[in-house]
PDB file of N, CA and C in Angstrom:
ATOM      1  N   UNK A   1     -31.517  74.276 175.826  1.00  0.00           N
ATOM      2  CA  UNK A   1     -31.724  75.469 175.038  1.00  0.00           C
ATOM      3  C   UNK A   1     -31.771  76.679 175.962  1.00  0.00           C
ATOM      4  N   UNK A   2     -31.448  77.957 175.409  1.00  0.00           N
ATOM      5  CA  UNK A   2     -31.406  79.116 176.214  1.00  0.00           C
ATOM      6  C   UNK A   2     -32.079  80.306 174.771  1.00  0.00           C
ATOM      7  N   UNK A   3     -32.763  81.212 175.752  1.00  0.00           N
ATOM      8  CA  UNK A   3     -33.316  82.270 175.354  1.00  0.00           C
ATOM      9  C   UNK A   3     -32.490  83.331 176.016  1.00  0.00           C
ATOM     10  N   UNK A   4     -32.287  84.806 175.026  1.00  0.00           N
ATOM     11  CA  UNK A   4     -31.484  85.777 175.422  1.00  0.00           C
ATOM     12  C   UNK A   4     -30.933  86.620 174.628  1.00  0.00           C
ATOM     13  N   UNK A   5     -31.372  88.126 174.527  1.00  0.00           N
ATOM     14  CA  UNK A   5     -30.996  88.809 174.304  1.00  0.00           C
ATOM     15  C   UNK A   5     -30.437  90.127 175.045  1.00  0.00           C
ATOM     16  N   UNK A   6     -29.909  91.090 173.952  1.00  0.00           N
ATOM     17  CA  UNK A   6     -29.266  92.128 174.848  1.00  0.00           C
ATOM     18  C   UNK A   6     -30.499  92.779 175.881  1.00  0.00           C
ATOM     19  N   UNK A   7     -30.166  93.159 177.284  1.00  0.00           N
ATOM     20  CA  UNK A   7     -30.611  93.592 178.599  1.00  0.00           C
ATOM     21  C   UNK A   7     -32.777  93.010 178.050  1.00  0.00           C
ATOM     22  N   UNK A   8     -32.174  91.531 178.121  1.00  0.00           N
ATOM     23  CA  UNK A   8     -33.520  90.984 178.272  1.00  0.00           C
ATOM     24  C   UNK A   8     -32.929  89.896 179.691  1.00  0.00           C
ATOM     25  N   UNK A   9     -34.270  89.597 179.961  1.00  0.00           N
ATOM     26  CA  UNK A   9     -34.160  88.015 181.048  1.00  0.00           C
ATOM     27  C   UNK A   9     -33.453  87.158 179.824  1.00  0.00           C
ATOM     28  N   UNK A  10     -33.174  86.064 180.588  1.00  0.00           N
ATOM     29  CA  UNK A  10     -32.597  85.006 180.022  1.00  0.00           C
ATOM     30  C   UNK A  10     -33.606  83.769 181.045  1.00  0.00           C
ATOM     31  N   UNK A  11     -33.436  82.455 180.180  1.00  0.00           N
ATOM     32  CA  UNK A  11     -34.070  81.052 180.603  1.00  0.00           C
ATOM     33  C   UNK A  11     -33.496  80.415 179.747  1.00  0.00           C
ATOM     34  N   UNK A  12     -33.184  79.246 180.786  1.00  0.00           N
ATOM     35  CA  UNK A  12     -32.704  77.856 180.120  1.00  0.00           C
ATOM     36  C   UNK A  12     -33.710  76.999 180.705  1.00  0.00           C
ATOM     37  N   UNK A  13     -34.527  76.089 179.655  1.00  0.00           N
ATOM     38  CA  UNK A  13     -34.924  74.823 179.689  1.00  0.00           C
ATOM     39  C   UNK A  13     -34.230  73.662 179.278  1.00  0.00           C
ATOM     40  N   UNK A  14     -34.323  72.679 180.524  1.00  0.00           N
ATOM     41  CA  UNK A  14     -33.959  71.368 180.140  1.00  0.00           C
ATOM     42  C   UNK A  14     -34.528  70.313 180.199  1.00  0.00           C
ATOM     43  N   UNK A  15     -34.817  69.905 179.099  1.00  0.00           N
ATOM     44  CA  UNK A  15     -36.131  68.352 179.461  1.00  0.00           C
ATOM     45  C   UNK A  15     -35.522  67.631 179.813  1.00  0.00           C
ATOM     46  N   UNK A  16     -36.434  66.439 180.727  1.00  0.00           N
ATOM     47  CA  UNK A  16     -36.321  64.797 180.347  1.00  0.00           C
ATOM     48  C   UNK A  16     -37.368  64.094 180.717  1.00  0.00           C
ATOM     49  N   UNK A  17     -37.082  63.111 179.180  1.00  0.00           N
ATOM     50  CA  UNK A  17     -38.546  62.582 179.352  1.00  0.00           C
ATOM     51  C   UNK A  17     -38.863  60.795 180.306  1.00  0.00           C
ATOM     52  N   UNK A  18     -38.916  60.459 180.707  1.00  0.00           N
ATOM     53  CA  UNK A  18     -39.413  59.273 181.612  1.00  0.00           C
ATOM     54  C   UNK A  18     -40.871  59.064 181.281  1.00  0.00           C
ATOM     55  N   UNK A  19     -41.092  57.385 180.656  1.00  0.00           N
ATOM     56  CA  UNK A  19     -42.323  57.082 180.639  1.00  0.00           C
ATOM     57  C   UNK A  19     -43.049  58.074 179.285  1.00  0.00           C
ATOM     58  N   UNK A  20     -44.495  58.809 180.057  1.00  0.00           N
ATOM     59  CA  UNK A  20     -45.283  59.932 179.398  1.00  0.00           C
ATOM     60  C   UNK A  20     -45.266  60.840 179.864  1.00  0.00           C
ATOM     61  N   UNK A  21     -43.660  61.086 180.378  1.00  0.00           N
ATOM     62  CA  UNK A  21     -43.866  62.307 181.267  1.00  0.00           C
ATOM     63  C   UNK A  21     -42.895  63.054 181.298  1.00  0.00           C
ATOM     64  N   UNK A  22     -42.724  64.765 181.337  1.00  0.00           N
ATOM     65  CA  UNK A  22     -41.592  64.795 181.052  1.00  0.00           C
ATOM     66  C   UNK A  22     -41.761  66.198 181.957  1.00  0.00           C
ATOM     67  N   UNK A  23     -40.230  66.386 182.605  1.00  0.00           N
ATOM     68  CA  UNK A  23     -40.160  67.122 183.237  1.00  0.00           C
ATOM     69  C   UNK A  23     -38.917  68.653 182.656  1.00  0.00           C
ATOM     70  N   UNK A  24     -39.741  69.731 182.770  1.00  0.00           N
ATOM     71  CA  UNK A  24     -38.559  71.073 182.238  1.00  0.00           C
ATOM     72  C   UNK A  24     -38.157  71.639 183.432  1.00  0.00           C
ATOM     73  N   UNK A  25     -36.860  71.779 183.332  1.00  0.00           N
ATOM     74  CA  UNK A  25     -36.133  72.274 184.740  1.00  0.00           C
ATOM     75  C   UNK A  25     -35.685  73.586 184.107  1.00  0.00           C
ATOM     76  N   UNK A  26     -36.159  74.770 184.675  1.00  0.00           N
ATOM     77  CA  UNK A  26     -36.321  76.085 184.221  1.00  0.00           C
ATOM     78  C   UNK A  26     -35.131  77.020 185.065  1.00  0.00           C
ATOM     79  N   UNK A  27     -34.639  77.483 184.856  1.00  0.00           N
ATOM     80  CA  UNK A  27     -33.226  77.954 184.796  1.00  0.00           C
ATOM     81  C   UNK A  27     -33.163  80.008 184.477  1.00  0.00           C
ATOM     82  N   UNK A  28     -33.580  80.681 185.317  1.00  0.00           N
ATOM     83  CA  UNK A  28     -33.508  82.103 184.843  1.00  0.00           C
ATOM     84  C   UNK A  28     -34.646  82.828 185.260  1.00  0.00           C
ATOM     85  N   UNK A  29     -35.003  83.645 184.300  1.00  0.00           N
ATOM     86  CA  UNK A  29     -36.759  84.167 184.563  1.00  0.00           C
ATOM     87  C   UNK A  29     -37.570  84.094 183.674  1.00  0.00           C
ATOM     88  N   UNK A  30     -38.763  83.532 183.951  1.00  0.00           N
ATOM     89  CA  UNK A  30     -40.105  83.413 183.404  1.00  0.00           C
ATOM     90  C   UNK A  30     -40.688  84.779 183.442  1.00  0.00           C
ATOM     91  N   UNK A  31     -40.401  85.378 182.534  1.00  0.00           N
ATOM     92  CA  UNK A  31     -40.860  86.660 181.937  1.00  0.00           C
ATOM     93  C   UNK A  31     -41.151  87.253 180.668  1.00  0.00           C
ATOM     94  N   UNK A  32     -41.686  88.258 180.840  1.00  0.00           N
ATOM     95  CA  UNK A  32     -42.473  88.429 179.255  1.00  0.00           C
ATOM     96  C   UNK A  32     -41.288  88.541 178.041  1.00  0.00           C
ATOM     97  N   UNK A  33     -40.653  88.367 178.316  1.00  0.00           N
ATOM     98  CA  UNK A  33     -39.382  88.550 177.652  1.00  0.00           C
ATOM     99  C   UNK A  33     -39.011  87.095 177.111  1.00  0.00           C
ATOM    100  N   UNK A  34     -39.056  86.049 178.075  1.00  0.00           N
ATOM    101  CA  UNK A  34     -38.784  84.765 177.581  1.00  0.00           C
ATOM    102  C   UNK A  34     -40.193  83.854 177.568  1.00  0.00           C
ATOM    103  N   UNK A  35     -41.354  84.548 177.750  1.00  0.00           N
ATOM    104  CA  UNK A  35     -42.504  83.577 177.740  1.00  0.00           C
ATOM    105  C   UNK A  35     -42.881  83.012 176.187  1.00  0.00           C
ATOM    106  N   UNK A  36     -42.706  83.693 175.059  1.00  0.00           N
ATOM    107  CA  UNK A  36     -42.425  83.023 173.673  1.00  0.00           C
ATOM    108  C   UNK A  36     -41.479  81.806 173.759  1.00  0.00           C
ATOM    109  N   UNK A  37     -40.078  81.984 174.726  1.00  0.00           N
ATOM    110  CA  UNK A  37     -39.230  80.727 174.135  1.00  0.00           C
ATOM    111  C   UNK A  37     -39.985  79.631 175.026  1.00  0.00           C
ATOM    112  N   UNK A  38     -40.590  79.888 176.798  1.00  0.00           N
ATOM    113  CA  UNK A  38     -41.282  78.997 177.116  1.00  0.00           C
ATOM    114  C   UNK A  38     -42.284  78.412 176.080  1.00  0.00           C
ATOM    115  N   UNK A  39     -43.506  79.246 175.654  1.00  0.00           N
ATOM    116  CA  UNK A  39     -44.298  78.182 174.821  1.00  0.00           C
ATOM    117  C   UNK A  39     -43.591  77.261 174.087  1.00  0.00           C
ATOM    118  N   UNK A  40     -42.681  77.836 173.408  1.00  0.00           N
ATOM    119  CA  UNK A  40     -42.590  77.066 171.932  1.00  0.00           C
ATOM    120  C   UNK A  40     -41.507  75.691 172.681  1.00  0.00           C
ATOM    121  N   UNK A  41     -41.219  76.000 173.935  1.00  0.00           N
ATOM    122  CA  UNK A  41     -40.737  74.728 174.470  1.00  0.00           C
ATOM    123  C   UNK A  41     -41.292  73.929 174.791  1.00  0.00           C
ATOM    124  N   UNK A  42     -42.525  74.361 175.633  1.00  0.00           N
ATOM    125  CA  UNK A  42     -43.610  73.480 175.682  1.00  0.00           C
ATOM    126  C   UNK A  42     -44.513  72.774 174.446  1.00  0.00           C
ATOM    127  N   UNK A  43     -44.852  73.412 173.970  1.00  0.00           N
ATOM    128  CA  UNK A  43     -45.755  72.789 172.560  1.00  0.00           C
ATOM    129  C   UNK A  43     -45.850  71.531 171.991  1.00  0.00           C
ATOM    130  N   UNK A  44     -44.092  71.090 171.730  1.00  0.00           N
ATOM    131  CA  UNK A  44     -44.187  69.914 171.427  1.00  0.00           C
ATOM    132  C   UNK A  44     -45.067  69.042 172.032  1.00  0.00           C
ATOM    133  N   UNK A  45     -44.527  69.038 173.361  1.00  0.00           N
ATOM    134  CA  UNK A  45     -45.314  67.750 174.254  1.00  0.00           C
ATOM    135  C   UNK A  45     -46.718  68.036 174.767  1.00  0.00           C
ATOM    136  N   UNK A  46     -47.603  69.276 174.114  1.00  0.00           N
ATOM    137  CA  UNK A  46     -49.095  69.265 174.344  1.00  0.00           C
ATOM    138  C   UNK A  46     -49.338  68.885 172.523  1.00  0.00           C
ATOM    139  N   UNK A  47     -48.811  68.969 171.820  1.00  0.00           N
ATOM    140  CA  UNK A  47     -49.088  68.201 170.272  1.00  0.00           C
ATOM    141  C   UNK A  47     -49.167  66.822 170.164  1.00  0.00           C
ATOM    142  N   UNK A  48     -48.352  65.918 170.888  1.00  0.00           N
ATOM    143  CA  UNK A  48     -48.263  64.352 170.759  1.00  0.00           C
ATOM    144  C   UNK A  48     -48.461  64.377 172.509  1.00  0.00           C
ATOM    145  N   UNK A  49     -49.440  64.282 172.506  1.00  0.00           N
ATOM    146  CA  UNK A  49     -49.510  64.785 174.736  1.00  0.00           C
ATOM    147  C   UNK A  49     -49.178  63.674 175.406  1.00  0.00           C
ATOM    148  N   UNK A  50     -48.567  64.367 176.106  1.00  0.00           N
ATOM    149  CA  UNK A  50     -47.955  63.327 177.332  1.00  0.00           C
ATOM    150  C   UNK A  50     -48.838  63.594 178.541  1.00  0.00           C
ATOM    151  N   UNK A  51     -48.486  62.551 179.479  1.00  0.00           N
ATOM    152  CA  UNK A  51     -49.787  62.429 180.286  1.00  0.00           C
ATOM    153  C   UNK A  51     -49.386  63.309 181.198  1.00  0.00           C
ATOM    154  N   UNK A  52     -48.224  63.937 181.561  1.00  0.00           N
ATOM    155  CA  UNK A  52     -47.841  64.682 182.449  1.00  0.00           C
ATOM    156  C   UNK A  52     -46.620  65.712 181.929  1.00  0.00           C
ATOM    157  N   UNK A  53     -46.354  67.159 182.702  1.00  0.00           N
ATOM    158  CA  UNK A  53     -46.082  67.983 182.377  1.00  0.00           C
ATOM    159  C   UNK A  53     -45.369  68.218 183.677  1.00  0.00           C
ATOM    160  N   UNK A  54     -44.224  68.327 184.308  1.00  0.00           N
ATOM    161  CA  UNK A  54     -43.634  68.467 185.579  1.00  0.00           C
ATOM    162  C   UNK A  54     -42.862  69.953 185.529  1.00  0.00           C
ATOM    163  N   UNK A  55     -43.057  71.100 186.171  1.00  0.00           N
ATOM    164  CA  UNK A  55     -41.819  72.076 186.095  1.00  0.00           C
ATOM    165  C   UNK A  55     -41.515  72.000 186.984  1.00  0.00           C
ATOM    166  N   UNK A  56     -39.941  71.890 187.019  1.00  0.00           N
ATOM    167  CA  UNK A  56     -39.354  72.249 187.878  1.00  0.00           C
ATOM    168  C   UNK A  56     -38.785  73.924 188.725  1.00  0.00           C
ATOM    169  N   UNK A  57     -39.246  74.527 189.215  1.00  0.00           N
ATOM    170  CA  UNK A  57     -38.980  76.479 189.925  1.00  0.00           C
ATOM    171  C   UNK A  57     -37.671  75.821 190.151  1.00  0.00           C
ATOM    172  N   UNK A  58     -36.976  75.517 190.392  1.00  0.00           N
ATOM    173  CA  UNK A  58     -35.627  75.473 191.612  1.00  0.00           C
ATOM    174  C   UNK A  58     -34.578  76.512 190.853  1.00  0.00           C
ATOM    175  N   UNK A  59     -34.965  76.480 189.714  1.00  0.00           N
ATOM    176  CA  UNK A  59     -33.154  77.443 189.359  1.00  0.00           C
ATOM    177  C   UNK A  59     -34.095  78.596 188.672  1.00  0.00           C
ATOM    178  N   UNK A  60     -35.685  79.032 188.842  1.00  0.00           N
ATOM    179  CA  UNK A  60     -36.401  80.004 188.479  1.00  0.00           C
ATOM    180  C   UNK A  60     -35.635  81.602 189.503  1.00  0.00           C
ATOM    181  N   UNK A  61     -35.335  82.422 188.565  1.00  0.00           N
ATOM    182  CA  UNK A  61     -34.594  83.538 189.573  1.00  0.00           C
ATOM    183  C   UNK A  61     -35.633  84.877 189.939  1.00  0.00           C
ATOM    184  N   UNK A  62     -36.682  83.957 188.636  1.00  0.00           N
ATOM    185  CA  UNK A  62     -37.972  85.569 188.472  1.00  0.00           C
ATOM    186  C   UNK A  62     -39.206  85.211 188.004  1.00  0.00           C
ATOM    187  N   UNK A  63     -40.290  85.383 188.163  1.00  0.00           N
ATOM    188  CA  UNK A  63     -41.780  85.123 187.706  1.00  0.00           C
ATOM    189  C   UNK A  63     -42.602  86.478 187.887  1.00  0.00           C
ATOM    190  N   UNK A  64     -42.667  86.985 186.288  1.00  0.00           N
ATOM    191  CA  UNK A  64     -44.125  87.672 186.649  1.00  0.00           C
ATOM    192  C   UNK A  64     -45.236  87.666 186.185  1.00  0.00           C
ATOM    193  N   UNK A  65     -45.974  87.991 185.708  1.00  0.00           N
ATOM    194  CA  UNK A  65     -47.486  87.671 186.048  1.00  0.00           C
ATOM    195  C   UNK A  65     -47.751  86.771 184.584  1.00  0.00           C
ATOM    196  N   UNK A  66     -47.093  87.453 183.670  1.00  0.00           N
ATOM    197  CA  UNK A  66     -47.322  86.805 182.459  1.00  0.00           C
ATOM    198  C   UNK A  66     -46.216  85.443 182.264  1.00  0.00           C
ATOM    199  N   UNK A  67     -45.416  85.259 182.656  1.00  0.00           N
ATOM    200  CA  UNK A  67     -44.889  83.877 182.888  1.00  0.00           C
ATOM    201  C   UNK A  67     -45.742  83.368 183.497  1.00  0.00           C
ATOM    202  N   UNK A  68     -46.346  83.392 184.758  1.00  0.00           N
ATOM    203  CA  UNK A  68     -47.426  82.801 185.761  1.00  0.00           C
ATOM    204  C   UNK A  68     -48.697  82.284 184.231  1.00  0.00           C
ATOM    205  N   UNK A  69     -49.100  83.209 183.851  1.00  0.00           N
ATOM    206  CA  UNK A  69     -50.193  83.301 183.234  1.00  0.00           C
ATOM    207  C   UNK A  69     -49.915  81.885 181.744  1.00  0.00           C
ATOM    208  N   UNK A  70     -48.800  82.366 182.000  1.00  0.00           N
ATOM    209  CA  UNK A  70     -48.570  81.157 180.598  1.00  0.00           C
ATOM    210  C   UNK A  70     -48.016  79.604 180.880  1.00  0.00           C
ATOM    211  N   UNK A  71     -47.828  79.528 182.461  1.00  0.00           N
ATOM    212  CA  UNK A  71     -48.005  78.152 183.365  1.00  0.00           C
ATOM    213  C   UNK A  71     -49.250  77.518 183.038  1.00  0.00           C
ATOM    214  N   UNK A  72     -50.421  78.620 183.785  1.00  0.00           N
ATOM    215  CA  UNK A  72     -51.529  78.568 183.842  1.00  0.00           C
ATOM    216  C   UNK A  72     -52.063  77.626 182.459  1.00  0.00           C
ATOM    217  N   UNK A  73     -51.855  78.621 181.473  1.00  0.00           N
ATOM    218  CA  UNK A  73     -52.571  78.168 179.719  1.00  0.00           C
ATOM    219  C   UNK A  73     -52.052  76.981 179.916  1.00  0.00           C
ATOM    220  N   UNK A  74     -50.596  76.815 179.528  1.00  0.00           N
ATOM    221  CA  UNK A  74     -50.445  75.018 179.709  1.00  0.00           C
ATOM    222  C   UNK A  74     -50.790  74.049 180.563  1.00  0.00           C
ATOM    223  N   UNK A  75     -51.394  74.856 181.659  1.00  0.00           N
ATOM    224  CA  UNK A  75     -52.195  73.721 182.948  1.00  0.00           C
ATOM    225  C   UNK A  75     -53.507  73.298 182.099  1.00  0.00           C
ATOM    226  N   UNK A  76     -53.787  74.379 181.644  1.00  0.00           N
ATOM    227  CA  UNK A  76     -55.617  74.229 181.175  1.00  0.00           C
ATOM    228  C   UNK A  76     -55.245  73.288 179.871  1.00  0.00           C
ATOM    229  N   UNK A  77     -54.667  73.457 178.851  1.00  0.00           N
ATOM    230  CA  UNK A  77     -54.495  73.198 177.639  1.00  0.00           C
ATOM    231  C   UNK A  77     -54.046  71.252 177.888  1.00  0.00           C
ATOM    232  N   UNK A  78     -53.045  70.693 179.078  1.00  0.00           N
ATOM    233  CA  UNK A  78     -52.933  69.673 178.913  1.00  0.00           C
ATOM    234  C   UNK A  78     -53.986  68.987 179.632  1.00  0.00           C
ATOM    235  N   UNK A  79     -54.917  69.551 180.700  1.00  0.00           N
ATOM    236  CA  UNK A  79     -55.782  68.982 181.006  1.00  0.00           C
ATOM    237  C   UNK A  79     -57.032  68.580 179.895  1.00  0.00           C
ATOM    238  N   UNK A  80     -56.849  69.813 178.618  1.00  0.00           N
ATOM    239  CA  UNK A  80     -57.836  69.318 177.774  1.00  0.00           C
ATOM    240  C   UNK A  80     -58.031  68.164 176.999  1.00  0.00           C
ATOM    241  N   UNK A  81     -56.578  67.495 176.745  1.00  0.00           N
ATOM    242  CA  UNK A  81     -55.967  66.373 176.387  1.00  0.00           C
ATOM    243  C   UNK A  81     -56.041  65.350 177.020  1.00  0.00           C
ATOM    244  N   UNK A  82     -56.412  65.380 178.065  1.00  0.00           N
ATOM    245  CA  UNK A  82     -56.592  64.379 179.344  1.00  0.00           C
ATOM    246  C   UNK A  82     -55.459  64.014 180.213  1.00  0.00           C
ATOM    247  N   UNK A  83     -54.183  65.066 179.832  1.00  0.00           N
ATOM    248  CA  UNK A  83     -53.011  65.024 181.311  1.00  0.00           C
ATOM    249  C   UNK A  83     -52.714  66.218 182.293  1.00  0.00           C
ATOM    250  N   UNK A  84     -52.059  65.931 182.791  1.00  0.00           N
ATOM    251  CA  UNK A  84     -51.981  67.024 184.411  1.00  0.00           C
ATOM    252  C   UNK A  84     -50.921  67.713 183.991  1.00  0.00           C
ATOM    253  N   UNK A  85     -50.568  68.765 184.990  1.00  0.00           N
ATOM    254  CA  UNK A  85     -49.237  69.817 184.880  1.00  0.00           C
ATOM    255  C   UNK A  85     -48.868  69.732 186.628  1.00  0.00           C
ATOM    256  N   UNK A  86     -47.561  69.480 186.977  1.00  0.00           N
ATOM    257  CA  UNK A  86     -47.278  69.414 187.923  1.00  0.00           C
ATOM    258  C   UNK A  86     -46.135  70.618 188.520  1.00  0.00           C
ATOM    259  N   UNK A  87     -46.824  71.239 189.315  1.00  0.00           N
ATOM    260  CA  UNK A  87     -45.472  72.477 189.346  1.00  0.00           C
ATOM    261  C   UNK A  87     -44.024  72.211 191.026  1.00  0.00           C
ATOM    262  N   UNK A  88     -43.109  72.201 190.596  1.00  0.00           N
ATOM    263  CA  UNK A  88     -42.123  71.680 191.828  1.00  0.00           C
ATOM    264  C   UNK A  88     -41.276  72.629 192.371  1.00  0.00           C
ATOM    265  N   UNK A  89     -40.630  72.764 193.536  1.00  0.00           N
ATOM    266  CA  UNK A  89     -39.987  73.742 193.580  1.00  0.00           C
ATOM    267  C   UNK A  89     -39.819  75.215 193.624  1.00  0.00           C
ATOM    268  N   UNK A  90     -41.200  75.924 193.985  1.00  0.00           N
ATOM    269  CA  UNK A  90     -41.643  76.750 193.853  1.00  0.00           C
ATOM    270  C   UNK A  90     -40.920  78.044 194.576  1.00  0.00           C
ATOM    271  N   UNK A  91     -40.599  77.760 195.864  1.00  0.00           N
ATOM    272  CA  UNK A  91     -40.005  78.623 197.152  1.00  0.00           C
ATOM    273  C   UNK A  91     -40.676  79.704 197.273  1.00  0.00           C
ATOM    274  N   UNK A  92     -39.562  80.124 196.785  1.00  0.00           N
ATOM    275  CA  UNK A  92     -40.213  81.886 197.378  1.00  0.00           C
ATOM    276  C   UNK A  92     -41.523  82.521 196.744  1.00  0.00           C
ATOM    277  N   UNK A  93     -41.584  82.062 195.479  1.00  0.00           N
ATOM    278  CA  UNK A  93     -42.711  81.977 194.470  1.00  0.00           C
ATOM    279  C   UNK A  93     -43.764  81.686 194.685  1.00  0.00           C
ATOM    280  N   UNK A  94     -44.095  81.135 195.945  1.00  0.00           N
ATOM    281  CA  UNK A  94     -44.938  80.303 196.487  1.00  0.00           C
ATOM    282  C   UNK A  94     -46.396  81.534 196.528  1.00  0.00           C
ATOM    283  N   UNK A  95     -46.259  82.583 197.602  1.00  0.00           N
ATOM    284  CA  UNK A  95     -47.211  83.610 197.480  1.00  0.00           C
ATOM    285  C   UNK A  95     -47.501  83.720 196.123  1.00  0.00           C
ATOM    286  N   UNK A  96     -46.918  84.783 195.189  1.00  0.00           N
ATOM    287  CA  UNK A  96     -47.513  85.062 193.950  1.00  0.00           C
ATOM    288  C   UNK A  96     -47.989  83.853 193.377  1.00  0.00           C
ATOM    289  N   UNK A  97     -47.315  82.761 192.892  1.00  0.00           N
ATOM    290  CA  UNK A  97     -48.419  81.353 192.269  1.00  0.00           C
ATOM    291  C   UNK A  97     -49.299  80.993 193.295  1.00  0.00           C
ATOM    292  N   UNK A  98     -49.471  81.303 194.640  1.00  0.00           N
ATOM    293  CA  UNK A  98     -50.896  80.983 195.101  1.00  0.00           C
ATOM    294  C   UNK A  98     -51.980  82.280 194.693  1.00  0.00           C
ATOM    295  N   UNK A  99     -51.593  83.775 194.906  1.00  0.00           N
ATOM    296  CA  UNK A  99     -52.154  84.332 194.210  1.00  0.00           C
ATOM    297  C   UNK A  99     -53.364  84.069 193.144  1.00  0.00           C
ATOM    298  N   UNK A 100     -52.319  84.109 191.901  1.00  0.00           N
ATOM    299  CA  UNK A 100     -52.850  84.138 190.841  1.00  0.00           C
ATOM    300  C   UNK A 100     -53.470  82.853 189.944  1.00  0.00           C
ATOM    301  N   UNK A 101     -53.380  81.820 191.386  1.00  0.00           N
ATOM    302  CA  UNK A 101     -54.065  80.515 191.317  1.00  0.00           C
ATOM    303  C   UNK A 101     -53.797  79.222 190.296  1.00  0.00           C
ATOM    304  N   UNK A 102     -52.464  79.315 190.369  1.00  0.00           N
ATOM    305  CA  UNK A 102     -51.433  78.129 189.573  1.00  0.00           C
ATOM    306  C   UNK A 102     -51.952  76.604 190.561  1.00  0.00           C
ATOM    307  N   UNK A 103     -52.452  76.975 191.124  1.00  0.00           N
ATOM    308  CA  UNK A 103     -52.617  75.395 192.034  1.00  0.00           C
ATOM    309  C   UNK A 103     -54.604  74.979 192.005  1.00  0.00           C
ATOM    310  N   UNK A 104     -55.164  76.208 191.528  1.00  0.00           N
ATOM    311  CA  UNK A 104     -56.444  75.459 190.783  1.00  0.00           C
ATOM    312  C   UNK A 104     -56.252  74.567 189.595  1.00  0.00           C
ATOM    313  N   UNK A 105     -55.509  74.714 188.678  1.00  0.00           N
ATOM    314  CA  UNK A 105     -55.303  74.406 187.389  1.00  0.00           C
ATOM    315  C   UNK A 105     -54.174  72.885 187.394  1.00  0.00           C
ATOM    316  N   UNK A 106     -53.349  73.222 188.509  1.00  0.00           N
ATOM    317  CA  UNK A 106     -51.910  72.447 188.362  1.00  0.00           C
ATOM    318  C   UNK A 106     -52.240  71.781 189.840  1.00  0.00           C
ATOM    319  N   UNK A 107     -51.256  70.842 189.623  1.00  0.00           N
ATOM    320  CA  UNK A 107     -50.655  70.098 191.048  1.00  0.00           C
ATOM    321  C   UNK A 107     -49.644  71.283 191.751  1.00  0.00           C
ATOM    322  N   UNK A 108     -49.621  71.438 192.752  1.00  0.00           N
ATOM    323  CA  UNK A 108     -48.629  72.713 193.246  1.00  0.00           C
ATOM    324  C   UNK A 108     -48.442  72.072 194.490  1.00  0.00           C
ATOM    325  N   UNK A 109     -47.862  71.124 194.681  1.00  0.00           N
ATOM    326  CA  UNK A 109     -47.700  69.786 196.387  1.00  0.00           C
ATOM    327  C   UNK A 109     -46.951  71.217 197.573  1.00  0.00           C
ATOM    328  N   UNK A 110     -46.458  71.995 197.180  1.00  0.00           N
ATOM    329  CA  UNK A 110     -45.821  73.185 198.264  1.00  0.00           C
ATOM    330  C   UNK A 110     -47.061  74.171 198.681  1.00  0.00           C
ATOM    331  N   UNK A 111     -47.991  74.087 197.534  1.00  0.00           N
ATOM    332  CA  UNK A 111     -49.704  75.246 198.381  1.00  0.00           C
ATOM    333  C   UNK A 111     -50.532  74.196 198.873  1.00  0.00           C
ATOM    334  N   UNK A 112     -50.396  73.235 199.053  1.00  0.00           N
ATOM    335  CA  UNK A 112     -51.439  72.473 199.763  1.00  0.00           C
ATOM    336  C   UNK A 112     -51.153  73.267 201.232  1.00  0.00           C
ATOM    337  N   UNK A 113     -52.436  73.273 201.599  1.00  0.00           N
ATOM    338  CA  UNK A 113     -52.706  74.360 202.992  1.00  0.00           C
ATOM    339  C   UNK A 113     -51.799  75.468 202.999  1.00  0.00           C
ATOM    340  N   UNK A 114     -51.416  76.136 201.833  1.00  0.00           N
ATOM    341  CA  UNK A 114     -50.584  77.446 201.911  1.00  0.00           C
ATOM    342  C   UNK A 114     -51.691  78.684 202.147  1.00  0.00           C
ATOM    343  N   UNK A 115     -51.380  79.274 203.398  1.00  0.00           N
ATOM    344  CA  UNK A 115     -51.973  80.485 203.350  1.00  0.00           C
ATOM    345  C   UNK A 115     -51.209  81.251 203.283  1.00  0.00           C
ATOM    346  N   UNK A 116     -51.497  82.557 202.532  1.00  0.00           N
ATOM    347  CA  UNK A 116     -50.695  84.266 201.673  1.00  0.00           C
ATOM    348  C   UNK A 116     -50.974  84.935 203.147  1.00  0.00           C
TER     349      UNK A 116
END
């Protein structure tokens, strides 16, 4: 699926699910512009919860605070359920999601000992 309108960001999510777990490989920018089509992509799988939540950053071109922020909610929200959120691929992204503290909430395996 893809989100996109005229002189907005654009994002493509692509699931797959393995096991209870399913991983979205995010494609564009996570911005306030596409953070509606993120939730409603996510949702399903915090409704019938899966034990794990994997994103993939690698084809992420943009993150700002409110994409960050709406990582975050789904970190907290599947932990309430009793599964994890795992974030992958982060790169350059790495400062701002240590920032604004995506790796209290989430697995973030690239900020382990990251210092800003």
């Amino acid at each position: 699926m893809t989100h996109s309108s005229f002189l907005q960001d654009e994002l493509k999510i692509s699931s797959k699910e393995e096991d209870n777990k399913v991983t979205l490989k995010l494609e564009g920018a996570l911005s306030a512009t596409t953070v509606p089509y993120f939730r409603q992509t996510v949702q399903p799988y915090l409704d019938r919860p899966v034990a794990e939540i994997i994103l993939d950053f690698a084809g992420v071109t943009k993150v700002v605070s409110r994409g960050v922020g709406a990582a975050i909610d789904v970190a907290v929200q599947i932990k309430k359920i009793g599964g994890r959120m795992r974030v992958e691929n982060i790169g350059k992204f790495s400062r701002s999601l240590y920032i604004q503290g995506v790796h209290l909430v989430a697995d973030v395996p690239e900020l382990e000992g990251f210092e800003p």
